[in-house]
C-alpha atoms as a PDB file:
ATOM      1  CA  UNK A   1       1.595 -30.197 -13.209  1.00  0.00           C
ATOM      2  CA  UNK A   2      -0.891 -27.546 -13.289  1.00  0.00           C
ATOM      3  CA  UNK A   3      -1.976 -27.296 -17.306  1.00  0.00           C
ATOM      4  CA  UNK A   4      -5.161 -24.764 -16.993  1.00  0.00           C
ATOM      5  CA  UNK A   5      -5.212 -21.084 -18.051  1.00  0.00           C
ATOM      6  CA  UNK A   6      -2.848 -18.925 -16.146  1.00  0.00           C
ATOM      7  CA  UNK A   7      -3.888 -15.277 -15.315  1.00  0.00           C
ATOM      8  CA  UNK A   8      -2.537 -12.686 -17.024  1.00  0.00           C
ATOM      9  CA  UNK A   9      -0.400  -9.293 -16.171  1.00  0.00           C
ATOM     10  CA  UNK A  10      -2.971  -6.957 -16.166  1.00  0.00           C
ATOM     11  CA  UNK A  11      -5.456  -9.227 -14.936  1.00  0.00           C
ATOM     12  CA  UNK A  12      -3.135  -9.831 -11.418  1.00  0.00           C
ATOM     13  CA  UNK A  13      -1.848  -6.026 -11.828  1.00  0.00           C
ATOM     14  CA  UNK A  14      -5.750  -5.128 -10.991  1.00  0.00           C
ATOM     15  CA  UNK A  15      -6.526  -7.445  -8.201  1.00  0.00           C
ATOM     16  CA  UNK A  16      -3.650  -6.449  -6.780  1.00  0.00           C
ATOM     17  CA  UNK A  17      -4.389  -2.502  -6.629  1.00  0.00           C
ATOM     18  CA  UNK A  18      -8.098  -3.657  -5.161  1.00  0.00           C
ATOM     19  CA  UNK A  19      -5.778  -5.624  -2.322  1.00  0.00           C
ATOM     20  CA  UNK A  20      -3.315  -2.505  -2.174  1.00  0.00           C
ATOM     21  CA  UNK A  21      -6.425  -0.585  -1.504  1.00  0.00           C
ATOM     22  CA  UNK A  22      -7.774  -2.151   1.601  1.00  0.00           C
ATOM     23  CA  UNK A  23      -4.265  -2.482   3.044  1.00  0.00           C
ATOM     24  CA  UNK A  24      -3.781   1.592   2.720  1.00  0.00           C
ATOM     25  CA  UNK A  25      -7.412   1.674   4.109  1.00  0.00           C
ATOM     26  CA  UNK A  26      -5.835   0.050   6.976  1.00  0.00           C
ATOM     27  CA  UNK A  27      -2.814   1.411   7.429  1.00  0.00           C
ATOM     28  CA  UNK A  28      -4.562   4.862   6.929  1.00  0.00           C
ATOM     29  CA  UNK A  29      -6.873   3.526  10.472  1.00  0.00           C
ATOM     30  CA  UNK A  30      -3.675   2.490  11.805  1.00  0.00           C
ATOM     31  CA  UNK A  31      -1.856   5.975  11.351  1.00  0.00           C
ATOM     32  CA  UNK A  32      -4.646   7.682  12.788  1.00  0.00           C
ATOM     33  CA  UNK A  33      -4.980   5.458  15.782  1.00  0.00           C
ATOM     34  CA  UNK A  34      -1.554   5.969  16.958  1.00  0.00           C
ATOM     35  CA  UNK A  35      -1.217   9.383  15.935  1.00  0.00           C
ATOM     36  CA  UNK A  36      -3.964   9.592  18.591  1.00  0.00           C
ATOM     37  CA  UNK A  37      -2.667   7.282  20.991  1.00  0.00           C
ATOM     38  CA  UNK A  38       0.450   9.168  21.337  1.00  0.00           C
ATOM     39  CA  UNK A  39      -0.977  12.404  21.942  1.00  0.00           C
ATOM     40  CA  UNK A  40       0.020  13.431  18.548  1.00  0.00           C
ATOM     41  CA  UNK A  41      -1.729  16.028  16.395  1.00  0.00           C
ATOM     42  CA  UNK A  42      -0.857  17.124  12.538  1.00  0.00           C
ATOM     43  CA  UNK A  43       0.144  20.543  13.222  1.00  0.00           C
ATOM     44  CA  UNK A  44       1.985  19.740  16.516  1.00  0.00           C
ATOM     45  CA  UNK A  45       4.271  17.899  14.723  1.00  0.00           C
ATOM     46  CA  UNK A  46       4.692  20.018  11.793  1.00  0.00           C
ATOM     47  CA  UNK A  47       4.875  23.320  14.232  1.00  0.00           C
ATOM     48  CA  UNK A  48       6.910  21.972  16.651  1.00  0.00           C
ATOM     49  CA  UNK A  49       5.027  23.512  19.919  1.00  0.00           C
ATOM     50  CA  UNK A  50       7.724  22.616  22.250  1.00  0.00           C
ATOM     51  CA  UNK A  51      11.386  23.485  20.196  1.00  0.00           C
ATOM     52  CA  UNK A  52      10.525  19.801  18.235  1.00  0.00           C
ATOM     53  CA  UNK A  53      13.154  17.961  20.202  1.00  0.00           C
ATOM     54  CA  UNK A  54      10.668  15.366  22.029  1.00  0.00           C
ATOM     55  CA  UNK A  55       8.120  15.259  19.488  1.00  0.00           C
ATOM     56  CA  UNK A  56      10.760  14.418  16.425  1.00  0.00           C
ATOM     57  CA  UNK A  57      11.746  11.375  18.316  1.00  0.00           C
ATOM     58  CA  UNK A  58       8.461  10.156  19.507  1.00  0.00           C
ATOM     59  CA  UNK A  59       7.537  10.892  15.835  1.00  0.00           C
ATOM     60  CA  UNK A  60      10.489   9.545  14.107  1.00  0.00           C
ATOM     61  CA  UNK A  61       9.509   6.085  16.771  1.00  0.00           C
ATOM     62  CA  UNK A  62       6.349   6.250  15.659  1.00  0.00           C
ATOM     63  CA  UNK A  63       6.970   6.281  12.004  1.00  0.00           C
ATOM     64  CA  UNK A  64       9.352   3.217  12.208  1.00  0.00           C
ATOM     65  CA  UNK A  65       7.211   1.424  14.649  1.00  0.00           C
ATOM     66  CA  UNK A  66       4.023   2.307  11.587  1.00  0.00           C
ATOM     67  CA  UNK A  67       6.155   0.812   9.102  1.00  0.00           C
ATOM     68  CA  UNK A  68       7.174  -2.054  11.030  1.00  0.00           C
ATOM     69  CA  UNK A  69       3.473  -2.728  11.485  1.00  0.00           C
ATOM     70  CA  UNK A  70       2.070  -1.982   7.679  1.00  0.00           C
ATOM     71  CA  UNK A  71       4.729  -4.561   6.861  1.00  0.00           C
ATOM     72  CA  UNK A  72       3.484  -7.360   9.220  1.00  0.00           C
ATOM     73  CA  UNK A  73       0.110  -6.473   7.713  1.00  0.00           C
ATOM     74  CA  UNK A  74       0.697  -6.818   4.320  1.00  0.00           C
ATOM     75  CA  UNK A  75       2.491 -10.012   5.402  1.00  0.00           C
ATOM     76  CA  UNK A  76      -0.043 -11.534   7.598  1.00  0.00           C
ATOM     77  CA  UNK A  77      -2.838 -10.210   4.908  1.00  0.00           C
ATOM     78  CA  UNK A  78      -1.047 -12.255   1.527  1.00  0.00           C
ATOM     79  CA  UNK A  79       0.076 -15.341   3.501  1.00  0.00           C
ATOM     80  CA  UNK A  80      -3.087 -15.795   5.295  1.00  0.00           C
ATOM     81  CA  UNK A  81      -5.407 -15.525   2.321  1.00  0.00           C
ATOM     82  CA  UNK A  82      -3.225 -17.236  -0.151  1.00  0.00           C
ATOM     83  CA  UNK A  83      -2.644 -19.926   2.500  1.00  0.00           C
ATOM     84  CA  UNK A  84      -6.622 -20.265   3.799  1.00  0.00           C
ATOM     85  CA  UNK A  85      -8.462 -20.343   0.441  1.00  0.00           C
ATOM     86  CA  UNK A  86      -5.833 -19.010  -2.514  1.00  0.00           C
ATOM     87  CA  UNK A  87      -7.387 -15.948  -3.060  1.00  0.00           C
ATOM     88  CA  UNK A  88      -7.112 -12.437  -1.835  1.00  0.00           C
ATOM     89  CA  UNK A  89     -10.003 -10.522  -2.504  1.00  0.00           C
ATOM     90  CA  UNK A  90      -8.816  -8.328  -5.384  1.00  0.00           C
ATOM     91  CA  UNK A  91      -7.974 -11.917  -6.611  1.00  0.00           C
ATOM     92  CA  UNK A  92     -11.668 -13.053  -5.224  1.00  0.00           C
ATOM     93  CA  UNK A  93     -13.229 -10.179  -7.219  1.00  0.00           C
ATOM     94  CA  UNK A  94     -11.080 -11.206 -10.572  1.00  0.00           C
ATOM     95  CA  UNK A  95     -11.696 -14.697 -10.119  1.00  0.00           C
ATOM     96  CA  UNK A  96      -7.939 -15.563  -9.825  1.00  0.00           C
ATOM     97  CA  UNK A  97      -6.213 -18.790  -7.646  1.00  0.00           C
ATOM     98  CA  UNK A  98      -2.986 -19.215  -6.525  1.00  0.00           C
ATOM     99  CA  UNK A  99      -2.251 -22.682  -6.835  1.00  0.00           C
ATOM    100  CA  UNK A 100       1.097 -24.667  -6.856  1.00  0.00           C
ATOM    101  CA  UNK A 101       2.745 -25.530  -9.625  1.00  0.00           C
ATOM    102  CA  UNK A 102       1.440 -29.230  -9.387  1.00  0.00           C
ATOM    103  CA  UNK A 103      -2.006 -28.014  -9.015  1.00  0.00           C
ATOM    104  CA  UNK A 104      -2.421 -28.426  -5.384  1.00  0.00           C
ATOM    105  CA  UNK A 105      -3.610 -25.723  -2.859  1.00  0.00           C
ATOM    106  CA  UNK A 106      -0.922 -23.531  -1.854  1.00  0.00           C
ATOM    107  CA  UNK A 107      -0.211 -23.794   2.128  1.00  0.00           C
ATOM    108  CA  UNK A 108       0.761 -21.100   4.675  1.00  0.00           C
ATOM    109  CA  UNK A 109       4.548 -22.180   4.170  1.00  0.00           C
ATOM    110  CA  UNK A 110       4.400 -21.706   0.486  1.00  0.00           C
ATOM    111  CA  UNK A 111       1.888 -18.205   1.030  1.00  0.00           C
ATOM    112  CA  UNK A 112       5.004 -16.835   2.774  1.00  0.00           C
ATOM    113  CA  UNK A 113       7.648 -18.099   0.665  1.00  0.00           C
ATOM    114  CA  UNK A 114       5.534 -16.038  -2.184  1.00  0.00           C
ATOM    115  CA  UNK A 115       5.052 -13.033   0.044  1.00  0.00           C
ATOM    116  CA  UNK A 116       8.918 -12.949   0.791  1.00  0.00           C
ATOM    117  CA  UNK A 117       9.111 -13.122  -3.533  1.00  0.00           C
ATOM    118  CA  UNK A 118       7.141 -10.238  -3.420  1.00  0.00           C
ATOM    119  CA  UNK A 119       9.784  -8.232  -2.069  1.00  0.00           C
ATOM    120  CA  UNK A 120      12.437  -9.515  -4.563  1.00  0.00           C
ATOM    121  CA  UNK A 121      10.234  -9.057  -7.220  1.00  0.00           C
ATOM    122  CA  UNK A 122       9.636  -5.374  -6.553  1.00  0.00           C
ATOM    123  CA  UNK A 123      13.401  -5.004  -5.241  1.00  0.00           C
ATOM    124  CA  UNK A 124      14.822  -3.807  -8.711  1.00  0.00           C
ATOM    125  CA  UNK A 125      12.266  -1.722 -10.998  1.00  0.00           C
ATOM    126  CA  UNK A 126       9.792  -4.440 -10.207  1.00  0.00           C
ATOM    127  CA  UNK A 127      11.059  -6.500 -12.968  1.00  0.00           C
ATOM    128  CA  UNK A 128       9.964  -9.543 -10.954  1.00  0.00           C
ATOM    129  CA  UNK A 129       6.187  -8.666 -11.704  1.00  0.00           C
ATOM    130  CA  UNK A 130       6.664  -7.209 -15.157  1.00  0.00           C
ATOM    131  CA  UNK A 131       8.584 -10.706 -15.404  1.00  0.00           C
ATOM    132  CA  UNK A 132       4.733 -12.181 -15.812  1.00  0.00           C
ATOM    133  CA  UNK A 133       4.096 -10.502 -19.188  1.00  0.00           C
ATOM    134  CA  UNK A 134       6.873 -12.498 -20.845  1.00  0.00           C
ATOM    135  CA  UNK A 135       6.713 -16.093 -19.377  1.00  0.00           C
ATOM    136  CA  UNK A 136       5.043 -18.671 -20.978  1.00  0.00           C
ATOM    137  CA  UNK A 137       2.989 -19.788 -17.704  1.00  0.00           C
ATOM    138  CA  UNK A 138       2.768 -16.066 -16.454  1.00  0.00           C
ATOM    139  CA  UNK A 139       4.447 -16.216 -13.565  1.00  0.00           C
ATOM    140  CA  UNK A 140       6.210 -13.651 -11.861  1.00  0.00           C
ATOM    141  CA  UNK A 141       9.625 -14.445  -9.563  1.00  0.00           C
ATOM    142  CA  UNK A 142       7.832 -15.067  -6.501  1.00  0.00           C
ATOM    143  CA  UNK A 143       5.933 -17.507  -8.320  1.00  0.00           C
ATOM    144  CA  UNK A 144       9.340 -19.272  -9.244  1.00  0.00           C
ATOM    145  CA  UNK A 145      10.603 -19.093  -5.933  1.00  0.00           C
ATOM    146  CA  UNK A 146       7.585 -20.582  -4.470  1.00  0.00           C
ATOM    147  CA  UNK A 147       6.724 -22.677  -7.333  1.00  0.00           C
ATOM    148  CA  UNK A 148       3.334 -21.253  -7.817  1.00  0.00           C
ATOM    149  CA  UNK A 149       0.881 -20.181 -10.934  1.00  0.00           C
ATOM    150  CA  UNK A 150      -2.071 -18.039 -10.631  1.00  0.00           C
ATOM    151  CA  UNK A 151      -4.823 -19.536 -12.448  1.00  0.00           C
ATOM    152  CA  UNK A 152      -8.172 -18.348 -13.991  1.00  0.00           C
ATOM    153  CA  UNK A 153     -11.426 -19.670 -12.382  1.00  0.00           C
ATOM    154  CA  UNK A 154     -13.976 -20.052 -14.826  1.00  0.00           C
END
């Protein structure tokens, strides 16, 4: 059982804006690229140049393939780092680990177990994440349902 010091709300709330940041850095390339790659421009799409028909649907295709993609980012981005070495790099830059709960590394299994917790923790007024602030081992519900901490490195 993992017994070291576990970090804290604001502490994860921080490393995880730094990793929020590259991932809209990415999806922001991402957006652009197939904007371009579908012969889409800004105003085109807002204006409409041919009656909006053809462009709404390639648009409104686009936008769900986009999210379908920023998804399997985010996805491939927390499982891989968590599972590889522990650490995103907001996490990296905080000097935060996710471990499991007995202390061992976490693997790609668990990684995605805790990414899919990420969605039920943000699922109702992220109270799954606020959750952190009031446990005694600060972890969130994804945490639980992987049976991870996050620990400080000193």
């Amino acid at each position: 059982m993992f017994e070291g010091h576990f970090g804290g709300f604001w502490r994860r709330a921080m490393a995880y804006g730094i990793d929020k940041i590259i991932l809209n850095f990415i999806s922001a390339i991402l957006f652009l690229a197939g904007m371009l790659a579908m012969g889409l421009s800004l105003p085109a799409y807002t204006h409409g140049r041919d009656g909006g028909l053809v462009e709404s649907l390639l648009s409104g295709r686009f936008l769900a393939f986009y999210y379908v993609m920023t998804v399997f980012i985010d996805m491939v981005y927390f499982t891989g780092f968590h599972g590889a070495t522990g650490q995103t790099p907001g996490k990296s830059l905080l000097r935060l680990r996710v471990v499991q709960s007995t202390g061992y590394p976490v693997t790609f299994g668990v990684a995605f177990l805790r990414w899919v917790g990420y969605i039920i923790s943000a699922a109702v007024f992220c109270l799954g994440f606020i959750w952190i602030i009031f446990d005694r081992k600060k972890q969130g519900w994804h945490d639980k349902i992987a049976g991870t901490v996050v620990q400080k490195i000193p």
